[in-house]
Protein backbone atom coordinates (compact mmCIF):
# COMPACT_ATOMS: atom_id res chain seq x y z
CA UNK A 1 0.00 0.00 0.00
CA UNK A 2 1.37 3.16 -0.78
CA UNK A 3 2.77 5.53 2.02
CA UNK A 4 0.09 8.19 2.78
CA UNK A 5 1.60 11.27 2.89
CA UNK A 6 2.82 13.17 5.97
CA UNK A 7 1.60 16.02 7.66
CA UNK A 8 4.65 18.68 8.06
CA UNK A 9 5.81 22.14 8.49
CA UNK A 10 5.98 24.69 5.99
CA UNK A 11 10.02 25.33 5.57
CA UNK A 12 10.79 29.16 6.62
CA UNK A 13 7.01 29.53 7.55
CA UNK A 14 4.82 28.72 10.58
CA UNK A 15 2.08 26.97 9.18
CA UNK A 16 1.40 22.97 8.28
CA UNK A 17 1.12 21.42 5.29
CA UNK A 18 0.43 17.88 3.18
CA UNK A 19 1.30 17.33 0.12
CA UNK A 20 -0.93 15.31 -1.88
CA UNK A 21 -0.82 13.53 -6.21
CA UNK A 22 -3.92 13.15 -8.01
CA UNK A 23 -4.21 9.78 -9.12
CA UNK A 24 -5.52 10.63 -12.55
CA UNK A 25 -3.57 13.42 -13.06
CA UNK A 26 -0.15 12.58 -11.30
CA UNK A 27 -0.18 16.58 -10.25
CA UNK A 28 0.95 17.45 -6.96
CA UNK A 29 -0.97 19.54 -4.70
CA UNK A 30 0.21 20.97 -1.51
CA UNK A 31 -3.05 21.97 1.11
CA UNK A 32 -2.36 24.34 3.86
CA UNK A 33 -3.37 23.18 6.98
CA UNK A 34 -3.01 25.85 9.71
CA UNK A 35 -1.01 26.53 12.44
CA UNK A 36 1.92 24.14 12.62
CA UNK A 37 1.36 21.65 15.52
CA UNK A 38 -2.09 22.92 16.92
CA UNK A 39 -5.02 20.43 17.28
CA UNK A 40 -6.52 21.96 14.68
CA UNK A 41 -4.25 21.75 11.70
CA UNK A 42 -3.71 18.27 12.99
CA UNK A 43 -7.41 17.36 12.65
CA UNK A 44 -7.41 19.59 9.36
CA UNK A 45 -5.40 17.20 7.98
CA UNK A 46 -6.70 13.16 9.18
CA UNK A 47 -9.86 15.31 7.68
CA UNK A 48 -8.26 15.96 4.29
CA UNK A 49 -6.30 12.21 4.06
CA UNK A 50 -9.52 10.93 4.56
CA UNK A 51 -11.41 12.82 1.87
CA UNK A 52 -8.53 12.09 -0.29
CA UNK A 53 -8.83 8.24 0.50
CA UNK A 54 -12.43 8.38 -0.02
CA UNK A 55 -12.32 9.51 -3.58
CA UNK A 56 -9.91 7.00 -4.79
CA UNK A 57 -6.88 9.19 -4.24
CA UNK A 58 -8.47 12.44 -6.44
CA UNK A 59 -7.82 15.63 -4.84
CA UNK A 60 -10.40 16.92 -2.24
CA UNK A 61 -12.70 19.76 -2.43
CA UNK A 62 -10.37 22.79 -0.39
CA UNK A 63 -11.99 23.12 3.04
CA UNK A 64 -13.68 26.34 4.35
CA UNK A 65 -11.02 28.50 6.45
CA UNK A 66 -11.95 27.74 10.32
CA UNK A 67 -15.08 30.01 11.47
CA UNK A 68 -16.22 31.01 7.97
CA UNK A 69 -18.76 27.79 7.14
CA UNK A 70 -21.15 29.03 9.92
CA UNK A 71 -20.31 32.60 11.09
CA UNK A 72 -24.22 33.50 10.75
CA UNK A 73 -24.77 30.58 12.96
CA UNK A 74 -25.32 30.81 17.01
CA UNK A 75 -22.49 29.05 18.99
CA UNK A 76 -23.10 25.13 19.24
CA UNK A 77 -21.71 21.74 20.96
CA UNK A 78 -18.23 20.45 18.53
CA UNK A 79 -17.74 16.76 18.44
CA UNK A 80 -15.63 16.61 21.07
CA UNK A 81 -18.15 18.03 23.95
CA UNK A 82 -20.36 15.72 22.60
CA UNK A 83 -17.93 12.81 22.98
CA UNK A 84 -17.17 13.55 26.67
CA UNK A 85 -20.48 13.92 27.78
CA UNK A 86 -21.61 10.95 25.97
CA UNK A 87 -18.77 9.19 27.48
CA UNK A 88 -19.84 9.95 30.56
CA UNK A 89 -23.27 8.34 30.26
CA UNK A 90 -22.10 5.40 28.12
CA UNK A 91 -19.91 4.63 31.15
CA UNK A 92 -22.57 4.03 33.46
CA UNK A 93 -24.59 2.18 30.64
CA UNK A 94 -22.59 -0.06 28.90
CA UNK A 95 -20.53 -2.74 30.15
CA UNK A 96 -17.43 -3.03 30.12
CA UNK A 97 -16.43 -4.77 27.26
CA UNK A 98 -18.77 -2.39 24.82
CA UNK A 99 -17.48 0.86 26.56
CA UNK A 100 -13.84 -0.54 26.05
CA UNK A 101 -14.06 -0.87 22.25
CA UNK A 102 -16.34 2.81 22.12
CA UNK A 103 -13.63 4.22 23.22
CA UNK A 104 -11.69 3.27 19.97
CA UNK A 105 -13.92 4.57 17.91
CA UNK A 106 -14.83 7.67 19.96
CA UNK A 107 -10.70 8.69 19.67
CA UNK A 108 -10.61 8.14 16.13
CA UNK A 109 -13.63 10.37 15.97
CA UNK A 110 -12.19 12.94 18.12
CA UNK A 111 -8.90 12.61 16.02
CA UNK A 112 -10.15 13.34 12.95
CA UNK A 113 -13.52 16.05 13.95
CA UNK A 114 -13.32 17.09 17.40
CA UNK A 115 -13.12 20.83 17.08
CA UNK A 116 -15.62 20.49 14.16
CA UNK A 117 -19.11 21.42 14.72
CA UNK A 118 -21.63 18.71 15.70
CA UNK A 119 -24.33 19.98 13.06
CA UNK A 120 -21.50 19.74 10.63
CA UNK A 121 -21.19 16.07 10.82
CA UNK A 122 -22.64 14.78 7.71
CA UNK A 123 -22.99 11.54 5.78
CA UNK A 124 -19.92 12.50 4.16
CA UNK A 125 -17.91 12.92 6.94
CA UNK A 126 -19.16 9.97 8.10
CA UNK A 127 -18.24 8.25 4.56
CA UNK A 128 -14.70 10.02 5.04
CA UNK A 129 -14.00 8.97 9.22
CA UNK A 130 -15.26 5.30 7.64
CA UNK A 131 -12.33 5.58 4.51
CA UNK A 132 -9.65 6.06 7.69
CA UNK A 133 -11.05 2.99 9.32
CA UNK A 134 -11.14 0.96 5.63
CA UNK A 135 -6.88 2.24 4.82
CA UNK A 136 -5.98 2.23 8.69
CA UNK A 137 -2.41 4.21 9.69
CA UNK A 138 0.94 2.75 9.50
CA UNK A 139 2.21 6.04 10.92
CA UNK A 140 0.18 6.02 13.83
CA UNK A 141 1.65 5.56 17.39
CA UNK A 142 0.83 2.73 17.60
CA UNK A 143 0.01 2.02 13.83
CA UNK A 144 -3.61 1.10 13.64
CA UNK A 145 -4.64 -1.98 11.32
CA UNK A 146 -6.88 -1.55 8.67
CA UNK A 147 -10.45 -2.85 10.04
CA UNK A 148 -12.35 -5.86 8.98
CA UNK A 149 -15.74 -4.99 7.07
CA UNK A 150 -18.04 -6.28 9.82
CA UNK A 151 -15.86 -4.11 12.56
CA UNK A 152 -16.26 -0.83 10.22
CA UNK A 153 -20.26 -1.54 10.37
CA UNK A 154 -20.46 -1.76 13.84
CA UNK A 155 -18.32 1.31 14.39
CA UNK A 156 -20.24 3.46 12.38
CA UNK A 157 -23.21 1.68 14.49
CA UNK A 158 -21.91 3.21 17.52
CA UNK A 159 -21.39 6.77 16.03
CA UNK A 160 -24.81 6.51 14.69
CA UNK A 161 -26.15 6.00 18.06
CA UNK A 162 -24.04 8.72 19.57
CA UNK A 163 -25.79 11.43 17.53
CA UNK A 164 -28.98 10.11 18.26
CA UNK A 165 -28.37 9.98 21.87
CA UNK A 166 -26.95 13.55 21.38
CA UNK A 167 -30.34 14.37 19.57
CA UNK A 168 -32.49 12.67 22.00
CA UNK A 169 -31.04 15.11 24.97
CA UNK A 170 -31.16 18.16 22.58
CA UNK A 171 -27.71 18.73 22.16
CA UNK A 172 -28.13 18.55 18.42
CA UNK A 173 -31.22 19.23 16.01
CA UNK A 174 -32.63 15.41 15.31
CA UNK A 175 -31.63 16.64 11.27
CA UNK A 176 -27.95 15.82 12.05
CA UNK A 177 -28.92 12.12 13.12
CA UNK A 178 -31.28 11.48 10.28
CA UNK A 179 -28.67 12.39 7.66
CA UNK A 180 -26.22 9.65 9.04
CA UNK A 181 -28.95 7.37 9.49
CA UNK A 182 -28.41 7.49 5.18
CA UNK A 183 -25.16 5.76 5.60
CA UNK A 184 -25.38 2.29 4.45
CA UNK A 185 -23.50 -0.64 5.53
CA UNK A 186 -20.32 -1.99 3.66
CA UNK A 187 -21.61 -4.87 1.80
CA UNK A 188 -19.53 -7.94 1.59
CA UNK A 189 -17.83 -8.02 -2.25
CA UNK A 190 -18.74 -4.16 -2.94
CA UNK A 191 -15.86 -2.61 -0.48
CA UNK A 192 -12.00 -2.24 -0.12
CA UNK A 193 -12.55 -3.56 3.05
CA UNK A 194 -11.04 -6.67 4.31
CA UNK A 195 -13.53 -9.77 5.44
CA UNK A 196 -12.37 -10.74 8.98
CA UNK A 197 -11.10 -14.11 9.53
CA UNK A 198 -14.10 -16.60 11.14
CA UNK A 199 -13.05 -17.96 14.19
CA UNK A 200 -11.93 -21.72 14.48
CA UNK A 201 -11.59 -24.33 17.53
CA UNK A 202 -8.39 -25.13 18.75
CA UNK A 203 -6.74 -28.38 17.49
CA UNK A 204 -7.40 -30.79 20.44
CA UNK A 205 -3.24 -31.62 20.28
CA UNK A 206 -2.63 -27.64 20.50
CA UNK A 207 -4.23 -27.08 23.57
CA UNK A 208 -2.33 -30.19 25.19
CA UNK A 209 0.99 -28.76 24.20
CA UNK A 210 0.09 -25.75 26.35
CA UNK A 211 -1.24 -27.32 29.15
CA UNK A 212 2.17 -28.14 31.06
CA UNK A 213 2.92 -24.32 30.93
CA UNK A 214 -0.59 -23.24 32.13
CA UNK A 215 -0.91 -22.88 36.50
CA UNK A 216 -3.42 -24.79 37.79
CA UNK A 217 -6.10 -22.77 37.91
CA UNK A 218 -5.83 -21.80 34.40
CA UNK A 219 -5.86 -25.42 33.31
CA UNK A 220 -9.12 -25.71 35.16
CA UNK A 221 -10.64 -22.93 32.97
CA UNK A 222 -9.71 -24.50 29.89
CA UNK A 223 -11.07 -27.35 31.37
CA UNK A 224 -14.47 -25.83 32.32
CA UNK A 225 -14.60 -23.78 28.62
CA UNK A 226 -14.27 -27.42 26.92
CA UNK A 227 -17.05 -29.46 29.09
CA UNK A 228 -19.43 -26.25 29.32
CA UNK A 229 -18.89 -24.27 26.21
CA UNK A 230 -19.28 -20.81 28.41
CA UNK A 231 -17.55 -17.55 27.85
CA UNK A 232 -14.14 -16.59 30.22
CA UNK A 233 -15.79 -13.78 32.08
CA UNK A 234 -18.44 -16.23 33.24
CA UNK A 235 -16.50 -18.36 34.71
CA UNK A 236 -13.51 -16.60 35.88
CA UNK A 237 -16.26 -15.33 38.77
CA UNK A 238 -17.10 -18.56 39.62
CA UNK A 239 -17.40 -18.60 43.85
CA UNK A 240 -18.32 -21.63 45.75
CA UNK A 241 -21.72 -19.93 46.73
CA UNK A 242 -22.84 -19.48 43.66
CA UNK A 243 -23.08 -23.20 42.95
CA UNK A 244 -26.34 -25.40 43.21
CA UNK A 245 -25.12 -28.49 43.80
CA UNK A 246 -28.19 -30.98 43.23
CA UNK A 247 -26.45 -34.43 43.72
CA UNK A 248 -29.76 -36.13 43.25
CA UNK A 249 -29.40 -34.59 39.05
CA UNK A 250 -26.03 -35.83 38.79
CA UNK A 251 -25.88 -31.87 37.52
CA UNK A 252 -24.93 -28.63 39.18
CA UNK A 253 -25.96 -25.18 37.94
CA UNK A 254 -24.17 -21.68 38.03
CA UNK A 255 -26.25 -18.52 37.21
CA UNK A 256 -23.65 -15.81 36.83
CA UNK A 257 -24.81 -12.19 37.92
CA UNK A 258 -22.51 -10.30 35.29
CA UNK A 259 -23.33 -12.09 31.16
CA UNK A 260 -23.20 -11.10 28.04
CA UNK A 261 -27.41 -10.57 27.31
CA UNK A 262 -28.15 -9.66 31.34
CA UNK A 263 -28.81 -6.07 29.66
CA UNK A 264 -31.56 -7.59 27.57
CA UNK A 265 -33.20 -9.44 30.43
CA UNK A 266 -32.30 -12.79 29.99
CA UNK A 267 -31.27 -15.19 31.96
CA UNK A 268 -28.18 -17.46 31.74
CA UNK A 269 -27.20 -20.69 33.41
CA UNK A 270 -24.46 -22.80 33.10
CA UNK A 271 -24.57 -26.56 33.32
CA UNK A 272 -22.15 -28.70 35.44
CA UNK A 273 -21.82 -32.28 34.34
CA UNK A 274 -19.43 -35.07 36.35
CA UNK A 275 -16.74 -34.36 34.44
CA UNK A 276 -17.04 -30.16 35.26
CA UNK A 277 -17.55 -30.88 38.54
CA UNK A 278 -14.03 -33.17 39.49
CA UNK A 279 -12.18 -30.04 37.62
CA UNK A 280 -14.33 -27.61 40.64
CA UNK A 281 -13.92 -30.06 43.51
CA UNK A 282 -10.23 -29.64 44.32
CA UNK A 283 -10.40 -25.84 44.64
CA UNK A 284 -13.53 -26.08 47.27
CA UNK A 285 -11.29 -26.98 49.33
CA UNK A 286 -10.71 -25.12 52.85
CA UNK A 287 -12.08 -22.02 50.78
CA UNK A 288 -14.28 -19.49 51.89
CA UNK A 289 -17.89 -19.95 50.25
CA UNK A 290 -17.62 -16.16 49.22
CA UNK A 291 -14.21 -16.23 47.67
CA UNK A 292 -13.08 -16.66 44.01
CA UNK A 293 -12.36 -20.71 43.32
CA UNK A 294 -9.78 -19.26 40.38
CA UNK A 295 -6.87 -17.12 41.89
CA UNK A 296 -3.85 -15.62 40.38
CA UNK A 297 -2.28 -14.89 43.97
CA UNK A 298 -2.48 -18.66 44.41
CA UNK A 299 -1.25 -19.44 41.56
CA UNK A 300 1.78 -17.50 42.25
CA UNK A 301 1.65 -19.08 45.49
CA UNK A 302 1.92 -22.33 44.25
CA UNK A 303 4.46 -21.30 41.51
CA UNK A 304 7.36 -20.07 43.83
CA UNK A 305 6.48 -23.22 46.32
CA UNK A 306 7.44 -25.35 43.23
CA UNK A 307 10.59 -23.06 42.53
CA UNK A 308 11.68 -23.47 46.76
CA UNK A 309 11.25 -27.53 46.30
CA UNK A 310 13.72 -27.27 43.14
CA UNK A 311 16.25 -25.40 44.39
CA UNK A 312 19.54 -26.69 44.78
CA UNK A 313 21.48 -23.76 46.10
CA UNK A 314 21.96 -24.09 50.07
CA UNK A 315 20.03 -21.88 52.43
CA UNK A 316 22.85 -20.27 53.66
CA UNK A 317 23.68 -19.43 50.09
CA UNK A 318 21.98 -17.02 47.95
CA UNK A 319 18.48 -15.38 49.03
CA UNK A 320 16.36 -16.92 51.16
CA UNK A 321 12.41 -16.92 50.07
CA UNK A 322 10.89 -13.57 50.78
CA UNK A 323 13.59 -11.47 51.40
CA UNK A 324 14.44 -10.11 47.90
CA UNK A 325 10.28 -9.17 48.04
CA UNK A 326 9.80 -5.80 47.79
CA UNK A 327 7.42 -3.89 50.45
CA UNK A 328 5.24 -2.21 47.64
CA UNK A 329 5.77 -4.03 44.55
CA UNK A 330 4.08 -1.84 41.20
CA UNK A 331 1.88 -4.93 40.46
CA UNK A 332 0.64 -7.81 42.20
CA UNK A 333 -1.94 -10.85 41.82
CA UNK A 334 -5.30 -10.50 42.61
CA UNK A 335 -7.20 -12.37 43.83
CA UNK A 336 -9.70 -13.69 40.60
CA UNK A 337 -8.66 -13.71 37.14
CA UNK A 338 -9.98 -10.72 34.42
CA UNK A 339 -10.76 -11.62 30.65
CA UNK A 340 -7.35 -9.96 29.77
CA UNK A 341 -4.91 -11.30 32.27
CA UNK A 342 -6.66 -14.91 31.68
CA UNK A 343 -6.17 -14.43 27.88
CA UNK A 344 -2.51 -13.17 29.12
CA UNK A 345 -1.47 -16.35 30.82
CA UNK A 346 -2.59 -18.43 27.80
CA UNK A 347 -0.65 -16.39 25.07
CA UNK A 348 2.31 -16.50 27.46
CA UNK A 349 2.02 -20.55 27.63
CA UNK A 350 1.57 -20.25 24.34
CA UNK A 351 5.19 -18.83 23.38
CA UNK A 352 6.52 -21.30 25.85
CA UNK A 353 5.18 -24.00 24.29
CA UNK A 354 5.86 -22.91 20.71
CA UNK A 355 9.09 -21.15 20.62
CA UNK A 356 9.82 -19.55 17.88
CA UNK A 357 13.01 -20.76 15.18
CA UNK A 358 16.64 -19.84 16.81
CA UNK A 359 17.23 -16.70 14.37
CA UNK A 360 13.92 -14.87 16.02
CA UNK A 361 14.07 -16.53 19.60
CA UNK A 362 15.17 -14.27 22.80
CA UNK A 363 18.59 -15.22 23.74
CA UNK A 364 19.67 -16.18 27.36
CA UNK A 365 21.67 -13.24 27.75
CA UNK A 366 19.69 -10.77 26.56
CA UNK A 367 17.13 -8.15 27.85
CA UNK A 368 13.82 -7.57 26.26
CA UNK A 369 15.10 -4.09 24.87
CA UNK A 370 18.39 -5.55 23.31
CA UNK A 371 16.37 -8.74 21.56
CA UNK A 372 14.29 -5.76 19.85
CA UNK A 373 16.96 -4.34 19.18
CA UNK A 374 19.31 -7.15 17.31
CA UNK A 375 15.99 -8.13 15.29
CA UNK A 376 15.51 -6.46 11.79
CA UNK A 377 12.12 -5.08 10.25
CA UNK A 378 11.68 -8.07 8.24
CA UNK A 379 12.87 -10.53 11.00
CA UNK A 380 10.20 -8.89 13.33
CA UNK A 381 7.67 -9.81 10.77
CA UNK A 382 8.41 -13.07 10.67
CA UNK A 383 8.49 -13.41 14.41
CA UNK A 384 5.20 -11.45 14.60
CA UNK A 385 3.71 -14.25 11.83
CA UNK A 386 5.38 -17.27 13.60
CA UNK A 387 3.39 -15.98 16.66
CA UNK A 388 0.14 -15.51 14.76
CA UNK A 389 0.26 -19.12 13.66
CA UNK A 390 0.83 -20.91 17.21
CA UNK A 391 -1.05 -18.84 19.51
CA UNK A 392 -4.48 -19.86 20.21
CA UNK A 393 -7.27 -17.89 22.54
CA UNK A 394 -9.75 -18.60 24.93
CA UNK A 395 -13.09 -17.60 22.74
CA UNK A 396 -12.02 -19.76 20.44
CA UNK A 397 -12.68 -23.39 23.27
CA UNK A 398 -16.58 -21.99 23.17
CA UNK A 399 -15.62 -23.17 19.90
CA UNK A 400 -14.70 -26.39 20.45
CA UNK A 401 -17.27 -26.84 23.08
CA UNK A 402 -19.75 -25.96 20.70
CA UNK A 403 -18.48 -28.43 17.88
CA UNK A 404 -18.50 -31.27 20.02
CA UNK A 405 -21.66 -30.74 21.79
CA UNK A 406 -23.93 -30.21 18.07
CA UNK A 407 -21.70 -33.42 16.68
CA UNK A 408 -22.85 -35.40 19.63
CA UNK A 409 -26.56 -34.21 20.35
CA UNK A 410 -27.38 -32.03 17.99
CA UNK A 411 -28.19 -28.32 17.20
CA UNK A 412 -30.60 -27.74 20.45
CA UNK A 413 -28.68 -28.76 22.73
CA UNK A 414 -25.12 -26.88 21.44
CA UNK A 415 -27.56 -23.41 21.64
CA UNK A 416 -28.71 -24.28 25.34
CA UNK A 417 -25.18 -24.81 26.38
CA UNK A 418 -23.75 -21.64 25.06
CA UNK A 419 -26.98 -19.72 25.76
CA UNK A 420 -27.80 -18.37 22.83
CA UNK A 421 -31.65 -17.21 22.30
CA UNK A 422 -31.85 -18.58 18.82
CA UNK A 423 -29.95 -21.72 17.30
CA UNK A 424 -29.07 -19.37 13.72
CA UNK A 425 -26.50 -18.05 16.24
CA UNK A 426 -25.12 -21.03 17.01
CA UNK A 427 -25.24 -22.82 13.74
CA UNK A 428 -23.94 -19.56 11.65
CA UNK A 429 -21.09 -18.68 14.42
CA UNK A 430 -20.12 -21.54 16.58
CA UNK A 431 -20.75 -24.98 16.10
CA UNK A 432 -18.54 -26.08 12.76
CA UNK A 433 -20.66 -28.70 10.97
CA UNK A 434 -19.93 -32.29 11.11
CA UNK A 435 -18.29 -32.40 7.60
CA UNK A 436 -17.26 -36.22 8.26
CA UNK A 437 -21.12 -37.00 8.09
CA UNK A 438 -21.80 -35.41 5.03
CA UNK A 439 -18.68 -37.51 3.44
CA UNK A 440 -20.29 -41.02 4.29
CA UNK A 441 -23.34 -40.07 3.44
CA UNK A 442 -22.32 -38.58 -0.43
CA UNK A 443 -19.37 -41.99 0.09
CA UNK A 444 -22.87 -44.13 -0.40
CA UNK A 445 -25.45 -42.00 -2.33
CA UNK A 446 -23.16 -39.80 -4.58
């Protein structure tokens, strides 16, 4: 892709500029900007790249000089007081894991519009923010990807519903809403925009090669993902009072408080089979009934007991165990397991497990600063690659909980075990179809 141009300073003047070729023509264009360095210019010109983008690399219509599209008009919100008191409700409203990827949208809005004014904010802006997310930035710190298709949609989604929220508390005439309500979605085969990559189960033989660098506890959440098919985050709660153990069943059940669909009033439960439970039972244990079965502090617990029973070094040699410890370490474990630091621990296993070829691999001797160092462009590529190919996550064992459970009993009972309200979920998204069937049966008729 070619190298979109830079934003820069004017030599022997104060003011910005960008320099930008006409694809059909091949002329060169510079467009002044404004003040070199102020938010403005800066906005001025993600506005301009993406206008440029959007037309297929023509030049852009010249922009109005700041104040003189609306100086008739009475002083309203800009994008960027609409964004932080937006922000400030979605907060409260959302959880967490919507709020966290708003607020990557929300920045690249602010980025490219924030001193602009919120009537302003058109379908074409819209169409031109939505070019920035199709190209992405290479130059960005950090560089941000190009988006898939389906991630574009739902971003402009959320933007969409931003107006109309702003609209709805009269920040904005309802106009401004209704014009981006025009913008249609990117349809699959009629955009520049990638297709994300559908989501596969782990290879059964993958997830064993991890397990001896997985603690404990994280072994039992694999476990728990594969015999249950439910997400992290509902499990990584799990406490000892929130089981119903019904031993007459044979099956317990776990309703957690914080899911996916609570929002939308439903209710979720998670099914406990013999095998689920022997994974739980250990960890019951001399455990308070209000305390988290999963913990990283014990697993760090556990992890330097194992280090003390292999020492070889004398005790009156070297440290002795807690004495290097510092009084107020930066970071410590908690005591339950997030989505992030649970996904952490498995990617870490993961390089353990797969190391990568000698050339790329983090020498003995060296710090984490030299090894990026001694490793060229192309040689980080390769490393980044060799990662992409061995690491696996945790959303993908729903996955293979999913396939397993459909290939055994069928479509019902796979959408009842994830807890999905209709089976097209599970059939389009999760459970992979039982290709081997099809085979025998086209083996005899076809």
């Amino acid at each position: 892709m070619p190298k979109t141009p830079s934003y820069r300073k004017r030599k022997g003047y104060t003011q910005a500029l960008v320099t930008l070729t006409d694809s059909r023509t091949r002329k060169r264009r510079d467009f002044w900007l404004g003040e070199y360095g102020t938010p403005a210019s800066r906005e001025r010109y993600h506005r301009i790249i993406a206008a440029w983008e959007a037309s297929d690399r023509r030049w852009p219509e010249p922009e109005a000089p700041d104040g003189e599209e609306h100086a008739d008009a009475s002083p309203v919100a800009t994008i960027t007081m609409i964004i932080d008191r937006y922000w400030q409700w979605a907060e409260q409203y959302y959880q967490p894991n919507e709020w966290g990827t708003l607020r990557v949208v929300l920045r690249l809005l602010r980025e490219h519009y924030g001193t602009t004014s919120a009537i302003d904010f058109g379908s074409k802006k819209l169409r031109h923010l939505r070019e920035a997310m199709i190209v992405g930035d290479p130059d960005a710190d950090p560089p941000r990807p190009a988006w898939s298709r389906k991630y574009i949609n739902q971003h402009v989604q959320r933007i969409t519903r931003m107006f109309r929220w702003a609209a709805s508390h009269e920040l904005i005439p309802a106009n401004v809403h209704r014009a981006l309500d025009t913008v249609e979605s990117l349809k699959r085969g009629r955009t520049k925009a990638r297709e994300g990559k559908r989501v596969e189960p782990v290879p059964p033989e993958r997830i064993e090669k991890v397990r001896p660098f997985l603690s404990r506890q994280v072994n039992a959440i694999v476990d728990l993902q594969l015999l249950t098919g439910a997400r992290p985050g509902e499990l990584l709660s799990l406490r000892p009072i929130d089981l119903h153990m019904d031993d007459d069943a044979g099956v317990w059940t776990y309703r957690p408080k914080e899911h996916k669909n609570r929002f939308r009033g439903q209710e979720r439960v998670i099914y406990l089979g013999p095998k689920a439970q022997q994974v739980i039972r250990p960890f019951l244990t001399d455990r308070p009934i209000d305390a988290f079965l999963f913990s990283p502090a014990e697993a760090e617990a556990e992890r330097r007991a194992a280090v003390y029973a292999a020492r070889k070094t004398p005790m009156s040699c070297g440290n002795r165990p807690g004495t290097n410890r510092s009084d107020d370490p930066q970071r410590s474990a908690g005591d339950r397991y997030t989505s992030p630091s649970y996904y952490v621990a498995i990617r870490r296993a993961c390089d353990q497990a797969f190391p990568p070829p000698a050339p790329l691999a983090k020498r003995k001797d060296e710090t984490i600063a030299n090894w990026n160092a001694r490793l060229t462009t192309k040689q980080k590529e390769q490393l980044k690659a060799w990662r992409k190919a061995h690491r696996w996550h945790p959303h993908q064992l729903r996955h293979n909980a999913a396939t397993e459970i459909r290939k055994a009993f069928g479509l019902e009972a796979a959408q009842l075990a994830l807890g999905h309200a209709s089976a097209q979920i599970t059939d389009a998204i999760y459970a992979e179809r039982d290709h081997a069937k099809v085979m025998e049966v086209m083996r005899r008729v076809g």
